[in-house]
Protein backbone atom coordinates (compact mmCIF):
# COMPACT_ATOMS: atom_id res chain seq x y z
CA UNK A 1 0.00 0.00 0.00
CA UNK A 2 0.95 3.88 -0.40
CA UNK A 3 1.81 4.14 3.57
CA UNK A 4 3.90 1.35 3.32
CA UNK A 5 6.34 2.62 0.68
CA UNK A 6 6.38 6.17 2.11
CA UNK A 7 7.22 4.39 5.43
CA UNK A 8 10.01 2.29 3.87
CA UNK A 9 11.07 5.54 1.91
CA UNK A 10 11.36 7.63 4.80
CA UNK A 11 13.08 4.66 7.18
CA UNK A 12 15.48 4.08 4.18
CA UNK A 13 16.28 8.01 4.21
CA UNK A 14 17.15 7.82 7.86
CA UNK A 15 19.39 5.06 8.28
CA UNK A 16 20.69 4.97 5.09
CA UNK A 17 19.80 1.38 4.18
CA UNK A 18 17.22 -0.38 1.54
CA UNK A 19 14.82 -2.29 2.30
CA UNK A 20 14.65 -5.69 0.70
CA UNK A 21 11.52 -7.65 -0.27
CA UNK A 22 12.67 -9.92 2.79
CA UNK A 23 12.98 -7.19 5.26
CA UNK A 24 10.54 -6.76 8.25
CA UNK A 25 7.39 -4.46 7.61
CA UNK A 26 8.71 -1.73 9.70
CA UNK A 27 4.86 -0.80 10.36
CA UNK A 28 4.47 -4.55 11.91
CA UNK A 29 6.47 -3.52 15.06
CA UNK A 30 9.02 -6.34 14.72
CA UNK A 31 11.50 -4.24 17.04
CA UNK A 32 13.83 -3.06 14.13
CA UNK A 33 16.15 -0.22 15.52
CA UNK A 34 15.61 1.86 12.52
CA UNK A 35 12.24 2.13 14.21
CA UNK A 36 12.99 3.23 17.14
CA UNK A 37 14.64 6.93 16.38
CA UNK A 38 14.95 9.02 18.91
CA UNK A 39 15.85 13.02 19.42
CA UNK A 40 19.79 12.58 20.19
CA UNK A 41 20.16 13.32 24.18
CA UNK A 42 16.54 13.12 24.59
CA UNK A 43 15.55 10.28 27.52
CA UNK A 44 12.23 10.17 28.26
CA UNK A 45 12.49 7.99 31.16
CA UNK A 46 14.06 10.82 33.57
CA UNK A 47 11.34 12.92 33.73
CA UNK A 48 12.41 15.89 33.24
CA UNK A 49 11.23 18.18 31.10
CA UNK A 50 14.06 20.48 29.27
CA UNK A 51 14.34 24.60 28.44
CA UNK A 52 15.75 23.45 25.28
CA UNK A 53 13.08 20.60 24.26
CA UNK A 54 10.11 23.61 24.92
CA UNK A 55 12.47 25.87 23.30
CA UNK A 56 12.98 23.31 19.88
CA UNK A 57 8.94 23.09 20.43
CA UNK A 58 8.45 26.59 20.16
CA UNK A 59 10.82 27.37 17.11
CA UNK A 60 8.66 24.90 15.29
CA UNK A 61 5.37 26.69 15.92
CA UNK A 62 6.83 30.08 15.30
CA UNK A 63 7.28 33.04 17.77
CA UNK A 64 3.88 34.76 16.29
CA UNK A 65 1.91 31.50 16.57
CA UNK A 66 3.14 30.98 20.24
CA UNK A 67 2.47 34.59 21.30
CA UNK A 68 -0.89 34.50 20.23
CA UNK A 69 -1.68 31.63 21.55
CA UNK A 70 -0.15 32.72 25.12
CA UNK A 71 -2.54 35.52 24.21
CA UNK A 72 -5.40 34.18 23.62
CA UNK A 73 -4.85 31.19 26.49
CA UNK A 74 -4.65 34.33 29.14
CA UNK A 75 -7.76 36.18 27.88
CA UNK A 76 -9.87 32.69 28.17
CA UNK A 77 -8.82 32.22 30.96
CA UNK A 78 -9.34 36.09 32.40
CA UNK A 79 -12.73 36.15 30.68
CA UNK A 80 -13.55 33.14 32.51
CA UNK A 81 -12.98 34.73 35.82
CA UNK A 82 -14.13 37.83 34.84
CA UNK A 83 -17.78 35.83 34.52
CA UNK A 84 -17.70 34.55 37.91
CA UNK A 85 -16.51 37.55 39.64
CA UNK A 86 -19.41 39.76 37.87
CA UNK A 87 -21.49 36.96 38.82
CA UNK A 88 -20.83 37.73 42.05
CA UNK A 89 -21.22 41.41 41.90
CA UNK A 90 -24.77 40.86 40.51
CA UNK A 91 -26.03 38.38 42.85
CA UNK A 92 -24.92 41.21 45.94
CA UNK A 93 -26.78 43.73 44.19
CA UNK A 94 -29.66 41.91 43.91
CA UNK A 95 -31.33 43.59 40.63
CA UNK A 96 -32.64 42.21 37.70
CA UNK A 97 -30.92 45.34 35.83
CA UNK A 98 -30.56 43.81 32.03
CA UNK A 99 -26.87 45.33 31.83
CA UNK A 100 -26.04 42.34 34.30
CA UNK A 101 -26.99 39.70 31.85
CA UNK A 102 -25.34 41.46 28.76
CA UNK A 103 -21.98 42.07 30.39
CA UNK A 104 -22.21 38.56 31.79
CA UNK A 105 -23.05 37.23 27.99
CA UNK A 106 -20.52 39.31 26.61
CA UNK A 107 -17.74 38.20 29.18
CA UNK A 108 -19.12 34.37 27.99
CA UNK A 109 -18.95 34.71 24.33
CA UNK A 110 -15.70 36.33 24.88
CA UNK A 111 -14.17 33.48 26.56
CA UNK A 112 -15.68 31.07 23.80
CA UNK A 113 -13.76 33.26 20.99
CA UNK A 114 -10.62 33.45 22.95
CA UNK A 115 -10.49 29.27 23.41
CA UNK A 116 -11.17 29.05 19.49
CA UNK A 117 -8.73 31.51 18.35
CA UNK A 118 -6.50 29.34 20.64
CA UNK A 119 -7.15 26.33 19.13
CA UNK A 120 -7.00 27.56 15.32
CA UNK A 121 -3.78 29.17 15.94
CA UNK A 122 -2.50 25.97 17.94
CA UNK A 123 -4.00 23.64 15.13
CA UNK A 124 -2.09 26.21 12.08
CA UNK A 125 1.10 26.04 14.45
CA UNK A 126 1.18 22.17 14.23
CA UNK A 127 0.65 21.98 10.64
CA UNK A 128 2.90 24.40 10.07
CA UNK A 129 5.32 22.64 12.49
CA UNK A 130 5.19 19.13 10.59
């Protein structure tokens, strides 16, 4: 099938060897090293989580994709405290004033826009990344 060959094309590009009709399917998991690449220096099994593996993360986004997406992560997130502190401030008060509902709406629908701006920039990021 097509994924196969691009598989085999893309493992031959890495390590530099062909595959042969008799070789393992490399997408059958037979525990061939050439499928097991790795980031050099990167070891998963410490734990610990690197400046310089966020920082290689980050490059591949782009600096305007991950500052708008900061931005847009920290207006969610203050439009979604916003909402419960003017919920607050409206339940003390006690009125049934309509500008309590719209400001409350607005500070919603805000919120909403900010988490799918976040997600459309995150999702351009990653394609743009791969």
């Amino acid at each position: 099938s097509y994924n196969n060959i691009t598989l085999r094309h893309s493992l031959e590009e890495v390590s530099g060897e062909e595959f042969t009709q008799n070789s393992p399917d490399p997408s059958m998991g037979c525990g061939d090293k050439r499928e097991q690449l790795q980031v050099e220096g990167d070891d998963d099994s410490s734990g610990v989580l690197r400046l310089s593996h966020v920082a290689f993360y980050l490059r591949g986004l782009g600096v305007g994709v991950t500052c708008v997406s900061l931005l847009c992560q920290a207006l969610a997130q203050a439009c979604t405290v916003m909402t419960t502190v003017w919920l607050s401030i409206w339940t003390s008060k006690n009125t049934t004033k309509l500008i309590y509902v719209f400001v409350f709406a607005a500070l919603a629908v805000a919120g909403m826009i900010m988490q799918l701006l976040l997600g459309l920039s995150l999702g351009l990021g990653s394609i743009k990344a791969s």
